[in-house]
C-alpha atoms as a PDB file:
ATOM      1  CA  UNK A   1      -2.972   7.506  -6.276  1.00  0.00           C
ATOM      2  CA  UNK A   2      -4.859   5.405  -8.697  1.00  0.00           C
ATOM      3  CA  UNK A   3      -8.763   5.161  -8.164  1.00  0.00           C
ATOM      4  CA  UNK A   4     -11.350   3.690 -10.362  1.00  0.00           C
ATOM      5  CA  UNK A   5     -15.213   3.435  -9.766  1.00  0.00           C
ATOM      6  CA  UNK A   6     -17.030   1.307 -11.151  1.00  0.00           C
ATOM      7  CA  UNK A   7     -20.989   1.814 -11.150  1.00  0.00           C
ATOM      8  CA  UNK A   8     -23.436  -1.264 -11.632  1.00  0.00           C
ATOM      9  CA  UNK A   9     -27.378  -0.812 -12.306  1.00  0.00           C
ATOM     10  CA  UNK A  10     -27.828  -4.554 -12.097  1.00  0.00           C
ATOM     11  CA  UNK A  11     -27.642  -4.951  -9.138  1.00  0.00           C
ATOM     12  CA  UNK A  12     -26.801  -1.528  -8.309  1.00  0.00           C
ATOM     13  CA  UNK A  13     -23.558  -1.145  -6.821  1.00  0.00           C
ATOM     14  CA  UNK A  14     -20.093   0.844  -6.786  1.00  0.00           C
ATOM     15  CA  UNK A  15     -16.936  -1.292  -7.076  1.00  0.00           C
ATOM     16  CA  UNK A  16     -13.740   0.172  -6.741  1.00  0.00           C
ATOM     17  CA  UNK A  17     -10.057  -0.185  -8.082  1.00  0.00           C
ATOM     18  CA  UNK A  18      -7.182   1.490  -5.847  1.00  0.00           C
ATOM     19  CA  UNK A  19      -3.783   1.683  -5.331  1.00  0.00           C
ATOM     20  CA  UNK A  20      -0.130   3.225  -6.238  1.00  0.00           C
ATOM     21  CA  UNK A  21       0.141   3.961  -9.586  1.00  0.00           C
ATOM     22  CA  UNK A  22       3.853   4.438  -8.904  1.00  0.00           C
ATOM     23  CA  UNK A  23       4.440   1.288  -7.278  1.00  0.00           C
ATOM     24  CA  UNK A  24       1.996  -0.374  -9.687  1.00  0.00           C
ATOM     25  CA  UNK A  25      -0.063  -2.206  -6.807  1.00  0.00           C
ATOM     26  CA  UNK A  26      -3.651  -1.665  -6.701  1.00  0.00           C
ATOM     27  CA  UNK A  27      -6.853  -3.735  -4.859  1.00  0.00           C
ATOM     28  CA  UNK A  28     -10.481  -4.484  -6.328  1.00  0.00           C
ATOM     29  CA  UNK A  29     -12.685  -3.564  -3.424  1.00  0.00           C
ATOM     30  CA  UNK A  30     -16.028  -4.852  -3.744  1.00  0.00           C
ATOM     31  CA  UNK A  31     -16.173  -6.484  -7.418  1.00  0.00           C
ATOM     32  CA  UNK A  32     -19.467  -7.238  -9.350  1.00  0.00           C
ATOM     33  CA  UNK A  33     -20.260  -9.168 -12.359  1.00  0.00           C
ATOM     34  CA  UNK A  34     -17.924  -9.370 -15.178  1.00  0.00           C
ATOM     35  CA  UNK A  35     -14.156  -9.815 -13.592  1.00  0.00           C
ATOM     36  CA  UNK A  36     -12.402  -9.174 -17.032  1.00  0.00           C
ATOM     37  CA  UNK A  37     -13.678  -5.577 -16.375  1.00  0.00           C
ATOM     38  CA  UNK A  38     -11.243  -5.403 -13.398  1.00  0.00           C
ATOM     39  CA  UNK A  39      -8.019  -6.900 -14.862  1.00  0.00           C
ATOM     40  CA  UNK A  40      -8.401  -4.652 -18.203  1.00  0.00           C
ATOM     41  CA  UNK A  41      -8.838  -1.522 -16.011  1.00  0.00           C
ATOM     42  CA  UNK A  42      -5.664  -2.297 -13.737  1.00  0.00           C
ATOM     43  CA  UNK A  43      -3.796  -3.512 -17.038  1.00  0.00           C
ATOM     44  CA  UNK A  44      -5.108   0.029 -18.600  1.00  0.00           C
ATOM     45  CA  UNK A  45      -3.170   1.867 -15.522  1.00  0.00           C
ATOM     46  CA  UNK A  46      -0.563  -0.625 -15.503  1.00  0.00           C
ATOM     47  CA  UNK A  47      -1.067  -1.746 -12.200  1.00  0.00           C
ATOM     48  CA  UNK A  48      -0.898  -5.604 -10.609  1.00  0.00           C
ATOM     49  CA  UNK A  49      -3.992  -6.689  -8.281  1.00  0.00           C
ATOM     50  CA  UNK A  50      -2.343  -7.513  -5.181  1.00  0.00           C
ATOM     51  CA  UNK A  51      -5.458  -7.869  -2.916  1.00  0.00           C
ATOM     52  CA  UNK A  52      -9.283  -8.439  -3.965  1.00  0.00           C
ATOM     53  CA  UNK A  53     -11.570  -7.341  -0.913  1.00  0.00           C
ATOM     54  CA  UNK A  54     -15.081  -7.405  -0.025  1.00  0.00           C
ATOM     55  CA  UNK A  55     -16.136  -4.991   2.590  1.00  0.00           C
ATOM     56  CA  UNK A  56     -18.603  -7.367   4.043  1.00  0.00           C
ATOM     57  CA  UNK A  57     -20.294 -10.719   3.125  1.00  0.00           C
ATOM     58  CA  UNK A  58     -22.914  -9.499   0.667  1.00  0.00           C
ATOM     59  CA  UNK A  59     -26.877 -10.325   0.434  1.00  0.00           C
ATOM     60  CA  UNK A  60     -27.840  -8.519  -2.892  1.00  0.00           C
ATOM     61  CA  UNK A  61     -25.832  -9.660  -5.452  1.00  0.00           C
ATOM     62  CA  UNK A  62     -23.417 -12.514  -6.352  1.00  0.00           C
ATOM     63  CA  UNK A  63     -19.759 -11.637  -5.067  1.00  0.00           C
ATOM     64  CA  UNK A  64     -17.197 -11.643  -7.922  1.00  0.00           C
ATOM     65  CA  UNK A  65     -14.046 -10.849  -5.355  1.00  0.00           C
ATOM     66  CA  UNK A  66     -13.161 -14.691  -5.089  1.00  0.00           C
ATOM     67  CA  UNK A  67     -12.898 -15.337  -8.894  1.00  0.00           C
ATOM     68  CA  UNK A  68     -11.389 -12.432  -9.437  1.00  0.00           C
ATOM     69  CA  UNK A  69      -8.511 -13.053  -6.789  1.00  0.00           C
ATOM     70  CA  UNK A  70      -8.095 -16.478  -8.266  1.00  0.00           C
ATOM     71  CA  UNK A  71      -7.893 -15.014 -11.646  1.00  0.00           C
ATOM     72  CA  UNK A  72      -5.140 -12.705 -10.631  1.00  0.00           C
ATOM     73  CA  UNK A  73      -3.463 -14.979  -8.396  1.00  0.00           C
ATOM     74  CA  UNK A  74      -4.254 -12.467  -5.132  1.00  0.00           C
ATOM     75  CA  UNK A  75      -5.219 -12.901  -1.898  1.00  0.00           C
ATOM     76  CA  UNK A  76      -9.075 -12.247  -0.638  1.00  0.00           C
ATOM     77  CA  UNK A  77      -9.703 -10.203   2.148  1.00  0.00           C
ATOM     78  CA  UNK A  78     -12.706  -9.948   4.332  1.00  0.00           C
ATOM     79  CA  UNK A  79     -12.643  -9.334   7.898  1.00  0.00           C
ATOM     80  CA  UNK A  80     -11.579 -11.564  10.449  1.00  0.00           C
ATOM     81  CA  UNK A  81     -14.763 -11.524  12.014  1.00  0.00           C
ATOM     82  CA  UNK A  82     -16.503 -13.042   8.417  1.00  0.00           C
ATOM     83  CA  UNK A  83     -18.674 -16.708   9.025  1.00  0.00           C
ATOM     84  CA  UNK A  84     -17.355 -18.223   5.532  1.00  0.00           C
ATOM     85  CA  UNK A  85     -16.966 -21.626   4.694  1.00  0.00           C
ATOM     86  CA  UNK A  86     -13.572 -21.339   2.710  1.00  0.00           C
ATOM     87  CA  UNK A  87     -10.240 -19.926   3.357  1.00  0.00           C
ATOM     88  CA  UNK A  88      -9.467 -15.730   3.110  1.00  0.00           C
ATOM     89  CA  UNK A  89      -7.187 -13.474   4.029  1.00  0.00           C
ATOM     90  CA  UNK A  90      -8.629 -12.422   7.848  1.00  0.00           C
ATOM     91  CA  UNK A  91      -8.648  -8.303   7.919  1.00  0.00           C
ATOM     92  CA  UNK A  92      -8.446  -7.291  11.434  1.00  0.00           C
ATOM     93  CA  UNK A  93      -8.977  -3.765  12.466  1.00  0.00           C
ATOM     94  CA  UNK A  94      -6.868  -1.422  13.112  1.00  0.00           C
ATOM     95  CA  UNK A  95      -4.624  -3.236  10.236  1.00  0.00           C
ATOM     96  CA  UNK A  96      -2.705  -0.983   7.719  1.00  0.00           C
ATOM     97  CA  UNK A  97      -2.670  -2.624   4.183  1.00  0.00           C
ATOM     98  CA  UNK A  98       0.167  -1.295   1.818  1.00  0.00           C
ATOM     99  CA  UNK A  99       0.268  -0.826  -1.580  1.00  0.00           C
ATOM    100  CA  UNK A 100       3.069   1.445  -2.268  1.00  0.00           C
ATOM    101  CA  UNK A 101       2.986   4.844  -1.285  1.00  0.00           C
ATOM    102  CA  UNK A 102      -0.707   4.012  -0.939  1.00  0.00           C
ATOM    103  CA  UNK A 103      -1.834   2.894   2.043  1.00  0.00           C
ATOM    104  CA  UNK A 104      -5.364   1.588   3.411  1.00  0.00           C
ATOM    105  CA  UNK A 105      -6.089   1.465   7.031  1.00  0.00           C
ATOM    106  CA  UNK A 106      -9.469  -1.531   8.182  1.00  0.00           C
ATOM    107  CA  UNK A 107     -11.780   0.125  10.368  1.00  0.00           C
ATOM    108  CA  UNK A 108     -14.405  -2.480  11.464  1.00  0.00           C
ATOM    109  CA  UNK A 109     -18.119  -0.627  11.038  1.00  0.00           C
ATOM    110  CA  UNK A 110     -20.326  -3.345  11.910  1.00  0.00           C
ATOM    111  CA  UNK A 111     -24.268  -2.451  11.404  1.00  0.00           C
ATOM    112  CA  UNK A 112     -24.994  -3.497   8.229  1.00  0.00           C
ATOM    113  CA  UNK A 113     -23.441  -6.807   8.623  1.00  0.00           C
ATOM    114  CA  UNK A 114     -21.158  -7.836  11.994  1.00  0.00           C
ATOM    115  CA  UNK A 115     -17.791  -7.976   9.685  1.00  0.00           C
ATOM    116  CA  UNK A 116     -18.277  -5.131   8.118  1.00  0.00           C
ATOM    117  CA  UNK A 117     -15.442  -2.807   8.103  1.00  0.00           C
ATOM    118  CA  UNK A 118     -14.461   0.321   5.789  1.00  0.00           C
ATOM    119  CA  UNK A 119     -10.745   0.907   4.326  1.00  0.00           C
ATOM    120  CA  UNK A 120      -8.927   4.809   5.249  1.00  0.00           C
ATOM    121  CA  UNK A 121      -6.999   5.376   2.593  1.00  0.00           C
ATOM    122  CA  UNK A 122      -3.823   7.745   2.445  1.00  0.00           C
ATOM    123  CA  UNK A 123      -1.431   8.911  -0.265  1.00  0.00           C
ATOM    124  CA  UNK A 124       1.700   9.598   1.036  1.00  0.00           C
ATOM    125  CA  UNK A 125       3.239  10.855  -1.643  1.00  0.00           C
ATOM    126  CA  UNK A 126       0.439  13.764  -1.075  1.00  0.00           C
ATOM    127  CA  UNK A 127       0.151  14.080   2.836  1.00  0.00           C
ATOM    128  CA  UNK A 128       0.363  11.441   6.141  1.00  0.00           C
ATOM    129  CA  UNK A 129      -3.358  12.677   6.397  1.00  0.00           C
ATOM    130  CA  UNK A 130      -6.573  10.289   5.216  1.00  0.00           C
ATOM    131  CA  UNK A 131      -7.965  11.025   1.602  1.00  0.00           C
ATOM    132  CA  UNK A 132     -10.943   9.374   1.523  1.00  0.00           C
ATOM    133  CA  UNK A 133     -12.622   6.437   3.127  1.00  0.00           C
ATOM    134  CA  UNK A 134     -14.419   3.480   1.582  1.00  0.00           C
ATOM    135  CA  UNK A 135     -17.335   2.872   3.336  1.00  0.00           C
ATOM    136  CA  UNK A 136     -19.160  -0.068   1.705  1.00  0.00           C
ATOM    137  CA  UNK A 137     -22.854  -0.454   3.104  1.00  0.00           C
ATOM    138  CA  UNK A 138     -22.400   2.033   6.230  1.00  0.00           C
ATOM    139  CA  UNK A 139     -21.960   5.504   5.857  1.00  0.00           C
ATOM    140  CA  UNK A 140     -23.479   6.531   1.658  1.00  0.00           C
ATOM    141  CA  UNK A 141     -24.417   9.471   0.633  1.00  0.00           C
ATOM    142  CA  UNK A 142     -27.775  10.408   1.847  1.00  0.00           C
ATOM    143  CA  UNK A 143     -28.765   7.639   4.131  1.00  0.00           C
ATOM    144  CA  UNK A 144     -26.988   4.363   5.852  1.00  0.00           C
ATOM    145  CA  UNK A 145     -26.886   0.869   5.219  1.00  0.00           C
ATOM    146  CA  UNK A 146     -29.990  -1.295   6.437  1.00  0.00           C
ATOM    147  CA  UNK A 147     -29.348  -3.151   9.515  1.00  0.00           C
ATOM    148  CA  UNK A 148     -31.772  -6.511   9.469  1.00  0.00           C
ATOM    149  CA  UNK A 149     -29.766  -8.648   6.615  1.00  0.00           C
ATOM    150  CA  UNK A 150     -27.443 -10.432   9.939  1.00  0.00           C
ATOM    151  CA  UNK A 151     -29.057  -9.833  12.577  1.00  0.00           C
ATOM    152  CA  UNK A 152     -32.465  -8.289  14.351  1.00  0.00           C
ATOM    153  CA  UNK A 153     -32.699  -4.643  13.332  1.00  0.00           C
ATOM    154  CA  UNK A 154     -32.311  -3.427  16.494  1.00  0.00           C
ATOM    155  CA  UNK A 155     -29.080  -5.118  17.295  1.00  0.00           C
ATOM    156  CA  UNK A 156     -27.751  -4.179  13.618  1.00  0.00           C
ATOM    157  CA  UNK A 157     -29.135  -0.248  14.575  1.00  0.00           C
ATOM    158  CA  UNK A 158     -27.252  -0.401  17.970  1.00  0.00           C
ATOM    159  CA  UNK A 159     -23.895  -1.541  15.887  1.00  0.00           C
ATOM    160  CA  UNK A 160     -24.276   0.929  13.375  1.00  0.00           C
ATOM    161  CA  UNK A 161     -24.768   4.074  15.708  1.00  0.00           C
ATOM    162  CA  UNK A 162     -21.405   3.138  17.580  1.00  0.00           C
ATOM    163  CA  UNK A 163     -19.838   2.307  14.154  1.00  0.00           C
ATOM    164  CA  UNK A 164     -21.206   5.896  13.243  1.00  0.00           C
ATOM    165  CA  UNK A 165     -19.452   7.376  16.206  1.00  0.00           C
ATOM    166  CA  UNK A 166     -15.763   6.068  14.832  1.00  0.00           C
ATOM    167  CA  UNK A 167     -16.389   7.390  11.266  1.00  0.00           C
ATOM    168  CA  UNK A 168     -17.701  11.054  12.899  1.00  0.00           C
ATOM    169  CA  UNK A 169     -14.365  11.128  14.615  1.00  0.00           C
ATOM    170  CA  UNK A 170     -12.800  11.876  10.896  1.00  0.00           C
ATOM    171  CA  UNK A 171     -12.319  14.659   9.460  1.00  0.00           C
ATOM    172  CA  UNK A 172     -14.584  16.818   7.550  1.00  0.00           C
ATOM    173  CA  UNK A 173     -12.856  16.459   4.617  1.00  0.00           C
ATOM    174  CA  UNK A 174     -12.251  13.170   3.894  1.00  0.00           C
ATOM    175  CA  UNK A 175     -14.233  12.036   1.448  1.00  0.00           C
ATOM    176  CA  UNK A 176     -16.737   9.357   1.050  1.00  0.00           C
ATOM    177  CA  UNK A 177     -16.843   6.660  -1.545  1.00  0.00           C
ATOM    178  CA  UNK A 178     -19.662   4.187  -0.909  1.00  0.00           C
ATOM    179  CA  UNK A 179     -20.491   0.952  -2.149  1.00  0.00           C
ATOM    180  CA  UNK A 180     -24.178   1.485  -3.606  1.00  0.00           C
ATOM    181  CA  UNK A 181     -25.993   4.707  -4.969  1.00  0.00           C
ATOM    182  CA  UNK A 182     -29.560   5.300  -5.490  1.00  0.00           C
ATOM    183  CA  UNK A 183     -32.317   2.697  -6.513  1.00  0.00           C
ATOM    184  CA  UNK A 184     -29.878   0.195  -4.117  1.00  0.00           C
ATOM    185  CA  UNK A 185     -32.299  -1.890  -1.319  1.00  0.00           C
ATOM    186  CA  UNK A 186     -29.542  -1.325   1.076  1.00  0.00           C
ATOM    187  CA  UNK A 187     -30.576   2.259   1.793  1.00  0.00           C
ATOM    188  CA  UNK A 188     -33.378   4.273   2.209  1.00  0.00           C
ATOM    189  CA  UNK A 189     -32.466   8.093   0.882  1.00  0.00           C
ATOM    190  CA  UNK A 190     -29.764   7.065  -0.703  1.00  0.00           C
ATOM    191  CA  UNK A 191     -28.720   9.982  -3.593  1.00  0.00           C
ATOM    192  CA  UNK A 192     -28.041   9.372  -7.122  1.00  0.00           C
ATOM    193  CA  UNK A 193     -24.420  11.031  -6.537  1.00  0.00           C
ATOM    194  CA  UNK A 194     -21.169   8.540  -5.673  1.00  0.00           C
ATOM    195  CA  UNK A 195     -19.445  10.090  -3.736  1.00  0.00           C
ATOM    196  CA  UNK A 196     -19.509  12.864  -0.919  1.00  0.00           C
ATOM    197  CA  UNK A 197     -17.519  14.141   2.193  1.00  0.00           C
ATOM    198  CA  UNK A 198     -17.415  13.523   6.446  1.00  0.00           C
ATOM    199  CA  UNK A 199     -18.607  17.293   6.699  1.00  0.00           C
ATOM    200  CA  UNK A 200     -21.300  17.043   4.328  1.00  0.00           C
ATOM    201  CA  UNK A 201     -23.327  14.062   5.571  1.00  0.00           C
ATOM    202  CA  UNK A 202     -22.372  15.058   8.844  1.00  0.00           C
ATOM    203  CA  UNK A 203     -24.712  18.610   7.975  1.00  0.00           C
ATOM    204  CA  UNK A 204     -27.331  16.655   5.634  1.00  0.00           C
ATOM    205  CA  UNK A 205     -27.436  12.729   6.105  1.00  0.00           C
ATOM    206  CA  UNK A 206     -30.214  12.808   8.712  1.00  0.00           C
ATOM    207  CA  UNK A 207     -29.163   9.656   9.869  1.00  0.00           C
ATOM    208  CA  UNK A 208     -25.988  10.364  10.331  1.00  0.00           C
ATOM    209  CA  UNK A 209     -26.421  13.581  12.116  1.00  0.00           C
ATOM    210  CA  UNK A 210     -28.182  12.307  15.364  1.00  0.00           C
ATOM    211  CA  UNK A 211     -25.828  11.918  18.534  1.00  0.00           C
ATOM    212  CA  UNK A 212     -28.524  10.167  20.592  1.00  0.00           C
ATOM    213  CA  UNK A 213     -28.580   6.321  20.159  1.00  0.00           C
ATOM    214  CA  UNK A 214     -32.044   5.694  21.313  1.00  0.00           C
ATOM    215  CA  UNK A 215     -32.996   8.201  18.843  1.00  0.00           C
ATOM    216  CA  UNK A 216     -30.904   6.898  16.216  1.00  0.00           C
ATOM    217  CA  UNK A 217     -32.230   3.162  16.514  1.00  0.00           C
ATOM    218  CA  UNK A 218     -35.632   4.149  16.048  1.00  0.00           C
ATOM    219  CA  UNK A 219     -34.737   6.389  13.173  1.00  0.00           C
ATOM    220  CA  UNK A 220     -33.253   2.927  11.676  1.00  0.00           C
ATOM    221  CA  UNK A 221     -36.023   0.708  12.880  1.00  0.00           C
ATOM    222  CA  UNK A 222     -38.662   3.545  10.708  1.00  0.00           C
ATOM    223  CA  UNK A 223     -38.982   2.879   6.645  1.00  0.00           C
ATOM    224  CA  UNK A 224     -36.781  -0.311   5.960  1.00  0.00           C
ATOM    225  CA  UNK A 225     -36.711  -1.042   2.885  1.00  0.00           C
ATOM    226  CA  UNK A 226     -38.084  -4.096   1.108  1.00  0.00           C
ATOM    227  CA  UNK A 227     -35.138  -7.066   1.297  1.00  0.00           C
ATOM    228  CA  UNK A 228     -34.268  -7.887  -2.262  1.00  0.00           C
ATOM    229  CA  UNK A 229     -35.301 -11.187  -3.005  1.00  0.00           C
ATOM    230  CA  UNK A 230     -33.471 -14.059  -1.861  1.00  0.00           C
ATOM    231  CA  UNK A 231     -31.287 -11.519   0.796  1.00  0.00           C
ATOM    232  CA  UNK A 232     -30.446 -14.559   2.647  1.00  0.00           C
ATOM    233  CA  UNK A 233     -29.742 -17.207   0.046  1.00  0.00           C
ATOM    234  CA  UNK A 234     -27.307 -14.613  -1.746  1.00  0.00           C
ATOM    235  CA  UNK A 235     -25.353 -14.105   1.691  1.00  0.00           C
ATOM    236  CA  UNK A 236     -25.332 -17.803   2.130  1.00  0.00           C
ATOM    237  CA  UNK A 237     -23.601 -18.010  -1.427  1.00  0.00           C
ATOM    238  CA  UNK A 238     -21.492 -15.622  -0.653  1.00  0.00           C
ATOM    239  CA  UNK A 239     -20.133 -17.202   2.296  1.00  0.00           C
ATOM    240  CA  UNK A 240     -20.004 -20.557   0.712  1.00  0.00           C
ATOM    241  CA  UNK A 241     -22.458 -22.032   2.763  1.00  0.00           C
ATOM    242  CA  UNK A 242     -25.396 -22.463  -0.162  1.00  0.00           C
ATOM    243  CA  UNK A 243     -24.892 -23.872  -3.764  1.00  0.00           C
ATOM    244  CA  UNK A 244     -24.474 -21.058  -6.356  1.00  0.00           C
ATOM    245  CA  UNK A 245     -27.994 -19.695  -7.423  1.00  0.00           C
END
């Protein structure tokens, strides 16, 4: 398997490239900023981009998955669930996305936005097991995802802890790769590392750990972080529903 993070510090944010180096098929999950950063990395690997996804319908930065897709004549993902004003590729969960011996499996995690989902991803050419799991603005290491930006906090909270519950049912190992680090608004604890594993935040993400949901959704409801500015305008931009900023 081919993997490439990418790290951002403005805005902060991890983007990802993935796919079968094999089969030379990869996805851009997530993209930021500069999309010629992208197509040199999967022309580095010498892999085609054969599906640009977001994770979820972003509020703190500019989305660059629908240029990018263009660019590289590929289809856009987001979930079926998304409230966009243009045409995508609908993601529904439970769906198994194949690129090569790679494949990527959508589990919808709703919380930090209602679409959200994260991609299980498997190497067959290694084991019929999960490797790792993109998470996007869930599960990060340290902390999760803010639940306000979509909907009341509380109703976002209640999402997230049964969202929680499906991504606990992994295992141990499988390892996390989330879509911001610290310094991002979209977390509270969040650690300066980029990546972690099931069993570890399971033993140290305090937010993670707890098992009761009233519990939980007052943990989320305590210390929100400050929106970034113009949360909602960026979301509406995202979804094509606002004029570019």
């Amino acid at each position: 398997m081919i993997l490439r993070q990418f790290l951002h510090t403005s805005p902060i944010g991890i983007s990802y490239l993935f796919g079968c180096g094999g089969q030379a098929s990869g996805a851009v999950v997530d993209p930021i900023g500069d999309i010629e950063v992208y197509l040199r990395a999967a022309q580095e690997a010498g892999m085609r981009i054969r599906l640009v996804i977001d994770t979820h319908v972003h509020a703190d930065h500019p989305s660059a998955a629908r240029r990018l897709a263009a660019a590289c004549n590929a289809p856009y993902l987001l979930a079926a669930t998304a409230n966009v004003s243009f045409p995508f590729q609908a993601a529904q969960d439970g769906e198994v996305l194949s690129l090569g011996n790679v494949v990527a499996t959508v589990l919808h995690t709703p919380g930090h936005t209602p679409e959200h989902f994260c991609l299980l991803v498997t190497d067959r050419t290694r084991a019929e097991e999960p490797w790792c799991v993109l998470t996007g603005h869930t599960l990060m290491v340290g902390d999760l995802g803010r639940t306000e930006l979509a909907a009341s906090a509380e109703e976002g909270a209640r999402a997230m802890f049964a969202s929680m519950q499906r991504l606990k049912q992994l295992p141990d190992y499988v390892e996390i790769l989330p879509g911001a680090f610290a310094g991002s608004l979209c977390g509270r604890r969040l650690s300066g590392k980029t990546s972690s594993t099931i069993g570890f935040e399971r033993r140290y993400n305090q937010a993670f750990a707890l098992d009761d949901a009233g519990e939980f959704v007052s943990a989320m409801l305590r210390d929100v972080p400050r929106s970034a500015v113009d949360a909602a305008r960026l979301r509406a931009v995202n979804a094509g529903l606002a004029a570019a900023m």
